[in-house]
PDB file of N, CA and C in Angstrom:
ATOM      1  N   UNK A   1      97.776 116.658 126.729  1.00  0.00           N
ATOM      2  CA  UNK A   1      98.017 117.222 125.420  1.00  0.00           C
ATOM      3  C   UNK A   1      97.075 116.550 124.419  1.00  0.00           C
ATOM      4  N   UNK A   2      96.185 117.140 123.527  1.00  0.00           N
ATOM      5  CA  UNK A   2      95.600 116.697 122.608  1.00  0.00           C
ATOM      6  C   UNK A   2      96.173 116.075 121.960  1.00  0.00           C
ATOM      7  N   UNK A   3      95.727 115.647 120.727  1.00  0.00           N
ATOM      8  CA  UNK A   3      96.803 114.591 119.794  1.00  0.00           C
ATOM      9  C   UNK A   3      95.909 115.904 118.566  1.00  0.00           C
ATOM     10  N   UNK A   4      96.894 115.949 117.687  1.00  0.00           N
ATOM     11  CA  UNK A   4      96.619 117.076 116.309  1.00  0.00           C
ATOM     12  C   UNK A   4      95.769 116.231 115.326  1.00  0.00           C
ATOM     13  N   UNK A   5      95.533 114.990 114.948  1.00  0.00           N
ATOM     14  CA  UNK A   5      94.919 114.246 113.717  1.00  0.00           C
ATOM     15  C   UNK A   5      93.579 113.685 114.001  1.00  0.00           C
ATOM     16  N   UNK A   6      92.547 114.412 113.523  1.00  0.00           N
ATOM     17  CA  UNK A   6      91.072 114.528 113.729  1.00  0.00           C
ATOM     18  C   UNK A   6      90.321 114.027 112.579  1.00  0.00           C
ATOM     19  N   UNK A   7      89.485 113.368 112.531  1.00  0.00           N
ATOM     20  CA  UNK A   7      88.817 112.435 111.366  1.00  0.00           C
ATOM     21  C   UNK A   7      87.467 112.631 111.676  1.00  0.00           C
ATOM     22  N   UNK A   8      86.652 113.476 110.252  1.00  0.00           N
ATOM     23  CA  UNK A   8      85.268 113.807 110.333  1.00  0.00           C
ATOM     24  C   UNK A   8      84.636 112.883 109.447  1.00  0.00           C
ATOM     25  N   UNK A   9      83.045 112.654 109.503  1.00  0.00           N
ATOM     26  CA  UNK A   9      82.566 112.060 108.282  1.00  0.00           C
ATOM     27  C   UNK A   9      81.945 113.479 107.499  1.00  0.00           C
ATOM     28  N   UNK A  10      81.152 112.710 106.514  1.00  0.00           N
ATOM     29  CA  UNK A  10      80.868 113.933 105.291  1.00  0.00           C
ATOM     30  C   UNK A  10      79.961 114.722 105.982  1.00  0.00           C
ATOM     31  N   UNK A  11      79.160 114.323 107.205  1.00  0.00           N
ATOM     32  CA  UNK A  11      77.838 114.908 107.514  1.00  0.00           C
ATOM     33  C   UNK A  11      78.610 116.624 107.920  1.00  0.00           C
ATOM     34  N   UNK A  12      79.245 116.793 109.106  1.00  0.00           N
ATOM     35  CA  UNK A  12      80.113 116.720 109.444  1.00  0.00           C
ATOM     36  C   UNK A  12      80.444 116.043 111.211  1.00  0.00           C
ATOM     37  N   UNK A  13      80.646 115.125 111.296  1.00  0.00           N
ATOM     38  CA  UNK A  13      80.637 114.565 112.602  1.00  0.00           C
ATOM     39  C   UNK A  13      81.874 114.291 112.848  1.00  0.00           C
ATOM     40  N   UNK A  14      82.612 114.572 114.370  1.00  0.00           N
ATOM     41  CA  UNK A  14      83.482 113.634 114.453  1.00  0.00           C
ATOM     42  C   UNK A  14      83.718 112.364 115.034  1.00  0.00           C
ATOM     43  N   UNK A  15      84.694 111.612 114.012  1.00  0.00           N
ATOM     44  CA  UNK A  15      84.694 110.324 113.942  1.00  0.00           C
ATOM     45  C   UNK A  15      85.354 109.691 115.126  1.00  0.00           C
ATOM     46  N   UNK A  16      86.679 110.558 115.557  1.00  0.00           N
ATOM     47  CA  UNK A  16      87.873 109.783 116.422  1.00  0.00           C
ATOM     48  C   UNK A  16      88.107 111.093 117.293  1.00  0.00           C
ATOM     49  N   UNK A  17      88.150 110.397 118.509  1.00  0.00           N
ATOM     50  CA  UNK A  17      88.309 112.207 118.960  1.00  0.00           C
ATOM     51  C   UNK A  17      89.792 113.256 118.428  1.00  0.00           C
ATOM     52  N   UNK A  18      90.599 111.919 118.384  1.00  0.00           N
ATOM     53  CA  UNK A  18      92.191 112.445 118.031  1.00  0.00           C
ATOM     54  C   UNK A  18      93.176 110.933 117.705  1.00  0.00           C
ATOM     55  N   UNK A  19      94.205 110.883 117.055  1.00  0.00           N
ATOM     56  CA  UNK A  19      94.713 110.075 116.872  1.00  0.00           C
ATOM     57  C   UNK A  19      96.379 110.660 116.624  1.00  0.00           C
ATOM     58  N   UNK A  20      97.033 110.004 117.333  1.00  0.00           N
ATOM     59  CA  UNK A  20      98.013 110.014 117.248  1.00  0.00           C
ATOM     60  C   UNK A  20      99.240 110.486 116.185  1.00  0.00           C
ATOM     61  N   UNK A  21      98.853 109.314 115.316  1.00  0.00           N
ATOM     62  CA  UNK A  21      99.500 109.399 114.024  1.00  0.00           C
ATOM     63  C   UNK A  21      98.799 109.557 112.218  1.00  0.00           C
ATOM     64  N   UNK A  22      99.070 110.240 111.307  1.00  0.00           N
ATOM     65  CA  UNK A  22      98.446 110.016 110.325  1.00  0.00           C
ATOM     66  C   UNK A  22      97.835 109.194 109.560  1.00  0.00           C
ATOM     67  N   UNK A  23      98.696 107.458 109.810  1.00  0.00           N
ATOM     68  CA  UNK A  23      98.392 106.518 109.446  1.00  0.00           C
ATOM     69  C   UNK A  23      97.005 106.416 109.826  1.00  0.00           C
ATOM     70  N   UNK A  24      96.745 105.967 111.280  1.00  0.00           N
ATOM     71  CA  UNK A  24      95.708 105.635 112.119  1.00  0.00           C
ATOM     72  C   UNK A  24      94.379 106.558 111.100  1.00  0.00           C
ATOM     73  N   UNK A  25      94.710 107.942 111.047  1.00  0.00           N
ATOM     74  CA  UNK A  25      93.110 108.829 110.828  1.00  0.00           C
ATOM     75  C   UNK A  25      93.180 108.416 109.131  1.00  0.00           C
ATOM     76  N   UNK A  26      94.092 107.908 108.391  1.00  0.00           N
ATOM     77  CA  UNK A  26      93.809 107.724 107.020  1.00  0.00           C
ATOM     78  C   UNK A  26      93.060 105.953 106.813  1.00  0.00           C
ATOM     79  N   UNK A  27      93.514 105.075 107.939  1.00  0.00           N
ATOM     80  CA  UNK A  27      92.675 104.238 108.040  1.00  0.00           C
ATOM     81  C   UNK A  27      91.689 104.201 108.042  1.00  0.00           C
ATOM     82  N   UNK A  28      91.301 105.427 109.118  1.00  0.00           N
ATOM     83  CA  UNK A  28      89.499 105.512 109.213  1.00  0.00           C
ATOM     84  C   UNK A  28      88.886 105.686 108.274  1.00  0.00           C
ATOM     85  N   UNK A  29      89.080 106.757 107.694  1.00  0.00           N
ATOM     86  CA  UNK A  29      89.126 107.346 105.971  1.00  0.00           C
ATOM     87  C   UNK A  29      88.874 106.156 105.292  1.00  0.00           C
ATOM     88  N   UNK A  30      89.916 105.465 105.260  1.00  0.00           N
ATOM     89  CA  UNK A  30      89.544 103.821 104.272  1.00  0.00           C
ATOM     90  C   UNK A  30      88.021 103.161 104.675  1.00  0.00           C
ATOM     91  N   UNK A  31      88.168 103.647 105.940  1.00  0.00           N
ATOM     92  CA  UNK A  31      86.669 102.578 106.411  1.00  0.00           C
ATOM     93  C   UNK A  31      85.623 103.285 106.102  1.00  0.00           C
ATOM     94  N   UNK A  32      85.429 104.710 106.215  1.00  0.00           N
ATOM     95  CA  UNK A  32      84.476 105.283 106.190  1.00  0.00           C
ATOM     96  C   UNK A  32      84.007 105.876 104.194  1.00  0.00           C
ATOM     97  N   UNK A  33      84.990 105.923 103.781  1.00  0.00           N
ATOM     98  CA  UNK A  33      85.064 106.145 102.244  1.00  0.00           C
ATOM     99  C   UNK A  33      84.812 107.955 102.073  1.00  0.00           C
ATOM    100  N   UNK A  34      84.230 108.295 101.002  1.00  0.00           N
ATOM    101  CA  UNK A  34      83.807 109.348 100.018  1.00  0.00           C
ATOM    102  C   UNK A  34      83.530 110.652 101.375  1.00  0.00           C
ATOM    103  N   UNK A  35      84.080 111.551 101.418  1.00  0.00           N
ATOM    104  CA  UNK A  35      83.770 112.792 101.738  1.00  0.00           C
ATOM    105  C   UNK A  35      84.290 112.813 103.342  1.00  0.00           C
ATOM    106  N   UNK A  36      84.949 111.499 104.020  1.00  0.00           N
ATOM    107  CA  UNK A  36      85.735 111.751 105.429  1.00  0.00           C
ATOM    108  C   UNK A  36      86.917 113.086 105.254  1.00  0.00           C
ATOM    109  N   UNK A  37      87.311 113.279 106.032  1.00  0.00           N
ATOM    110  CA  UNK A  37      87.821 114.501 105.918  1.00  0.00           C
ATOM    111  C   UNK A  37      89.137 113.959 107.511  1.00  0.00           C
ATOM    112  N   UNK A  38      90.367 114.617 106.751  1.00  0.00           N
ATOM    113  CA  UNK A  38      90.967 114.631 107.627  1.00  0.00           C
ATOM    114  C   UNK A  38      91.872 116.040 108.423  1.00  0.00           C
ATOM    115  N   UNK A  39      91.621 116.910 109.300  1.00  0.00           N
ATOM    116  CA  UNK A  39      92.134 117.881 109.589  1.00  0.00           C
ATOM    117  C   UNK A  39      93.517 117.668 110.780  1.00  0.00           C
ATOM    118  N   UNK A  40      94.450 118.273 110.669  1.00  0.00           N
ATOM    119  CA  UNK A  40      95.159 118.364 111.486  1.00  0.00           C
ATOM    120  C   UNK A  40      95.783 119.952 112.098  1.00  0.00           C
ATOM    121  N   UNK A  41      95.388 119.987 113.858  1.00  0.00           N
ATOM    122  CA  UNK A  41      95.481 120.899 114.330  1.00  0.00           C
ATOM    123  C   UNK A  41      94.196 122.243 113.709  1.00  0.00           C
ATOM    124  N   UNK A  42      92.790 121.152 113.502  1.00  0.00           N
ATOM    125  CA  UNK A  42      91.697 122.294 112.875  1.00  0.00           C
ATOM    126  C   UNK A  42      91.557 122.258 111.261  1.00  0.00           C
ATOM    127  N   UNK A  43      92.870 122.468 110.551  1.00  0.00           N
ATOM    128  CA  UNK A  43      93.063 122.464 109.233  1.00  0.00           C
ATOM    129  C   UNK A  43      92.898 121.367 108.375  1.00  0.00           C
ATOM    130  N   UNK A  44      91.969 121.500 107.644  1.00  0.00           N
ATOM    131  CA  UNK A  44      91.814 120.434 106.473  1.00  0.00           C
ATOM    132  C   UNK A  44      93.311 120.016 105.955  1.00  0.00           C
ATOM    133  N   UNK A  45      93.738 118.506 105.626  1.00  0.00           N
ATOM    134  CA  UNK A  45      94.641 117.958 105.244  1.00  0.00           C
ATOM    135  C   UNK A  45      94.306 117.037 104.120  1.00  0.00           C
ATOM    136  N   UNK A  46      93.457 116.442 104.213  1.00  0.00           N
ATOM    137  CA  UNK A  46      92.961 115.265 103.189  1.00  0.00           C
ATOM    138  C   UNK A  46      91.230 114.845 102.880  1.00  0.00           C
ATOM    139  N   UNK A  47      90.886 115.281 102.332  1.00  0.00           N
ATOM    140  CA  UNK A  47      89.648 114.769 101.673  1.00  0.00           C
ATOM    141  C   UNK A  47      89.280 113.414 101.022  1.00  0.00           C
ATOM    142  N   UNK A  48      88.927 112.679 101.635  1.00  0.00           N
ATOM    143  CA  UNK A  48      88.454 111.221 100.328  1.00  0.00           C
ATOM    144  C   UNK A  48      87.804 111.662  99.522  1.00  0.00           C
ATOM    145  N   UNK A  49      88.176 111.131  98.061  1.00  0.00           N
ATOM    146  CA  UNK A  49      87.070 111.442  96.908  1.00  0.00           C
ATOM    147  C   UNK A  49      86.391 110.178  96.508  1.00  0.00           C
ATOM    148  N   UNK A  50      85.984 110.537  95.616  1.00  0.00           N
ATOM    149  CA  UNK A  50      85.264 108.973  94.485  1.00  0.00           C
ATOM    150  C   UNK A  50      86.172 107.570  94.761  1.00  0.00           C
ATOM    151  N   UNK A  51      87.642 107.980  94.461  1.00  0.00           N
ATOM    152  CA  UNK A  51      88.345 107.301  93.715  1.00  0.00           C
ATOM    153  C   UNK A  51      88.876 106.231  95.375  1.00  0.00           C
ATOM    154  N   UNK A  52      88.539 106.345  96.470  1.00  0.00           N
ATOM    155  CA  UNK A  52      88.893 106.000  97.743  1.00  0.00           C
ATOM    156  C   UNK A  52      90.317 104.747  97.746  1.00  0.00           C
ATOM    157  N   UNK A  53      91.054 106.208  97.467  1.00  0.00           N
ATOM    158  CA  UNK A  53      92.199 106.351  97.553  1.00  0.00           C
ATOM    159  C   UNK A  53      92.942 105.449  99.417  1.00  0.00           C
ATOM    160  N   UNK A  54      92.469 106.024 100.503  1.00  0.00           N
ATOM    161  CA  UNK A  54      92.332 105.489 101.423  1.00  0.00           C
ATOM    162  C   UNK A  54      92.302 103.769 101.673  1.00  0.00           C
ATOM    163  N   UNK A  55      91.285 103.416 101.016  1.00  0.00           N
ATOM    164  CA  UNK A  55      90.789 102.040 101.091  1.00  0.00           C
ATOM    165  C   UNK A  55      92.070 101.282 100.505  1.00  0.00           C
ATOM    166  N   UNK A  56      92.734 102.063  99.538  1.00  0.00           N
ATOM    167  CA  UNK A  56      93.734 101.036  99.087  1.00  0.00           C
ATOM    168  C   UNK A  56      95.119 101.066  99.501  1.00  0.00           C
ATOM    169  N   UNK A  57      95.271 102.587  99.886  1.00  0.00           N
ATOM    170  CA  UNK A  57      96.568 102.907 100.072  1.00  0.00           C
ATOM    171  C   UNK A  57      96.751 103.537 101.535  1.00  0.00           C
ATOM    172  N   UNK A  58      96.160 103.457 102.447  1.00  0.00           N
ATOM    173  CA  UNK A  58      96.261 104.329 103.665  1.00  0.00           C
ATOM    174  C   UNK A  58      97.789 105.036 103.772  1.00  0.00           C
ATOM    175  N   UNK A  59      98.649 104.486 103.783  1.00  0.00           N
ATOM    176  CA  UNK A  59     100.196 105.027 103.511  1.00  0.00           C
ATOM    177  C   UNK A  59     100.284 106.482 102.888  1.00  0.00           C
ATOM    178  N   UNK A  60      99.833 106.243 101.930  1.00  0.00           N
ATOM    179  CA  UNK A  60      99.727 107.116 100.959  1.00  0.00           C
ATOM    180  C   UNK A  60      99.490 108.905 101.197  1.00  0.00           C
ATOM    181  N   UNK A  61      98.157 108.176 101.955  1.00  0.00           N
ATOM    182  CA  UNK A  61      96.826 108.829 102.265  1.00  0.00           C
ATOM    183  C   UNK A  61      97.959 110.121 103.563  1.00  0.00           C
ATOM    184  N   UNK A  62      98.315 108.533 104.486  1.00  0.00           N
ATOM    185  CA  UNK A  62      98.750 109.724 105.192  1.00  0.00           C
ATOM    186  C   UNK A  62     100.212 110.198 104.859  1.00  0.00           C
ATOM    187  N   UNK A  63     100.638 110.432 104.021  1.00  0.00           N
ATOM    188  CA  UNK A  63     102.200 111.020 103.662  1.00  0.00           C
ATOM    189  C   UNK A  63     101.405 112.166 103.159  1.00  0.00           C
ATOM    190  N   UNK A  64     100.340 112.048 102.118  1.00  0.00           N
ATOM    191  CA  UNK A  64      99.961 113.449 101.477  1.00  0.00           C
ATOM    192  C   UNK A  64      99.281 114.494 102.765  1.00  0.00           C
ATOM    193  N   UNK A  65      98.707 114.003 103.762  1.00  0.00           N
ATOM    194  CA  UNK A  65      97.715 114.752 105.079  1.00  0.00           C
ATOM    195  C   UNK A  65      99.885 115.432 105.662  1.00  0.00           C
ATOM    196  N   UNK A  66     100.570 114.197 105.659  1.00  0.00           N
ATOM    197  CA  UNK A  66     101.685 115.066 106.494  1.00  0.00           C
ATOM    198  C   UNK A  66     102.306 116.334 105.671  1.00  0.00           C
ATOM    199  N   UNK A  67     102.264 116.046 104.646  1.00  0.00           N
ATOM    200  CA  UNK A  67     102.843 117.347 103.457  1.00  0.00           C
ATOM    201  C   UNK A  67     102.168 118.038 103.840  1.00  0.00           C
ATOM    202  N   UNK A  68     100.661 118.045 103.711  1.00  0.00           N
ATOM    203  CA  UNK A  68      99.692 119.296 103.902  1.00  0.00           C
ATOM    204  C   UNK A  68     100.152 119.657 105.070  1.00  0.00           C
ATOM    205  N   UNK A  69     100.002 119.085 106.361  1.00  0.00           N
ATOM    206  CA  UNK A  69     100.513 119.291 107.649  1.00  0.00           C
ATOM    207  C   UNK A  69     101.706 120.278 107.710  1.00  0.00           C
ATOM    208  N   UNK A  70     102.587 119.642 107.243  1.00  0.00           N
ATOM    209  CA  UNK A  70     103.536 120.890 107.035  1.00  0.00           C
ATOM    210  C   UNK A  70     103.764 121.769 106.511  1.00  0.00           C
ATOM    211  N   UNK A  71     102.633 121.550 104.943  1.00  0.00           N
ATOM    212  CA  UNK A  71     102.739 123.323 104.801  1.00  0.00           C
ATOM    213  C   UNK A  71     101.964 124.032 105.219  1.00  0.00           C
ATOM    214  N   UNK A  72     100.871 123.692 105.826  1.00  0.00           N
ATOM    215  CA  UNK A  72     100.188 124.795 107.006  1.00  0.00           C
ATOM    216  C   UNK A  72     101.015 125.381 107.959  1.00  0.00           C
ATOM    217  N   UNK A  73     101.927 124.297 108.779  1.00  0.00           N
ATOM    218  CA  UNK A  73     103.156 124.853 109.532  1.00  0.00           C
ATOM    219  C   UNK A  73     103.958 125.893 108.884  1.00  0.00           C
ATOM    220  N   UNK A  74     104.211 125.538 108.073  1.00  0.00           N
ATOM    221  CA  UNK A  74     105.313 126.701 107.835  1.00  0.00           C
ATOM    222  C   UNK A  74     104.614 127.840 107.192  1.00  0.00           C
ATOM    223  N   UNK A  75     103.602 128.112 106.479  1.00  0.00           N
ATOM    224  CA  UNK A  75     102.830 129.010 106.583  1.00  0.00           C
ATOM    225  C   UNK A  75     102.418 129.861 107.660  1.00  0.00           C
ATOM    226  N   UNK A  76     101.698 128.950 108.653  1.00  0.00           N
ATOM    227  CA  UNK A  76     101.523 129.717 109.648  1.00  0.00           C
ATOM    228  C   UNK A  76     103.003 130.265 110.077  1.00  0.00           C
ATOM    229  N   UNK A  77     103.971 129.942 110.520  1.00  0.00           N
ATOM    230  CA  UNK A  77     105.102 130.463 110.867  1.00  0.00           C
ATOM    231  C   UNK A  77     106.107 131.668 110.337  1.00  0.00           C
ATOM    232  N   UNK A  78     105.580 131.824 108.930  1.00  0.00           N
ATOM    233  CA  UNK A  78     105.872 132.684 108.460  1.00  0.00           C
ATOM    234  C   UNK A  78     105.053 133.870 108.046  1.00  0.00           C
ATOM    235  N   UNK A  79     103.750 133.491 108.386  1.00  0.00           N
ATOM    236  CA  UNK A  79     103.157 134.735 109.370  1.00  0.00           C
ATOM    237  C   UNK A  79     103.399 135.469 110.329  1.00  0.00           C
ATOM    238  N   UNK A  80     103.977 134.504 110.903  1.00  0.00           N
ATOM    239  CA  UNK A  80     103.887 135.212 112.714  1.00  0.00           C
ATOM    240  C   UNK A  80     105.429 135.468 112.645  1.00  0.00           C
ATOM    241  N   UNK A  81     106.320 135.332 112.100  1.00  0.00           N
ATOM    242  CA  UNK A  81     108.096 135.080 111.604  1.00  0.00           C
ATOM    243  C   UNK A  81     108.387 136.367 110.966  1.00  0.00           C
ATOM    244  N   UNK A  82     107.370 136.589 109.896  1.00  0.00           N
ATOM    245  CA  UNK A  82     107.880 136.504 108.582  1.00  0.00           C
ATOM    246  C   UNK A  82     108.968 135.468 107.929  1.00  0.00           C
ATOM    247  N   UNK A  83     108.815 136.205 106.606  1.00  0.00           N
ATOM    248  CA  UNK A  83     109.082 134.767 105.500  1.00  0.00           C
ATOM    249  C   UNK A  83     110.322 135.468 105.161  1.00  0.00           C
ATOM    250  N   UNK A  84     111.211 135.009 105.270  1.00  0.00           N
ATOM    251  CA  UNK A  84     113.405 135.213 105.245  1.00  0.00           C
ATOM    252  C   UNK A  84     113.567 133.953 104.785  1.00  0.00           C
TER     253      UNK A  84
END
């Protein structure tokens, strides 16, 4: 089984092939700074900006990638569902 949390740099390269947990790919993010990118399951979740948010707060970093995470989920699901 793949692991869903994928960490690019700005070029676009990838960084990690997969990681487990959100924490882990918002770390990288800290290391790598300005324009890493974090997708989960394909989908953009978190962008580093200027302000490298990452570097200070990885926690943070990844609670906002899991929100995104889930509202792609339930989006997608209520596509394929519909929305009740």
């Amino acid at each position: 089984m793949a692991l869903p949390w994928k960490v690019y740099t700005p070029k676009p390269r990838l960084l990690a092939a997969s990681c487990r947990f959100p924490e882990d790919a918002a770390a990288l993010v800290g290391l790598y700074g300005e324009g890493t990118t974090i997708k989960y399951n394909e989908r953009v979740v978190y962008r580093e900006t200027s302000l490298n948010i990452a570097a200070n707060n990885h926690r943070q970093v990844a609670e906002i990638a899991r929100g995104a995470a889930r509202q792609h989920s339930a989006e997608a699901y209520g596509r394929v569902h519909g929305n009740s």
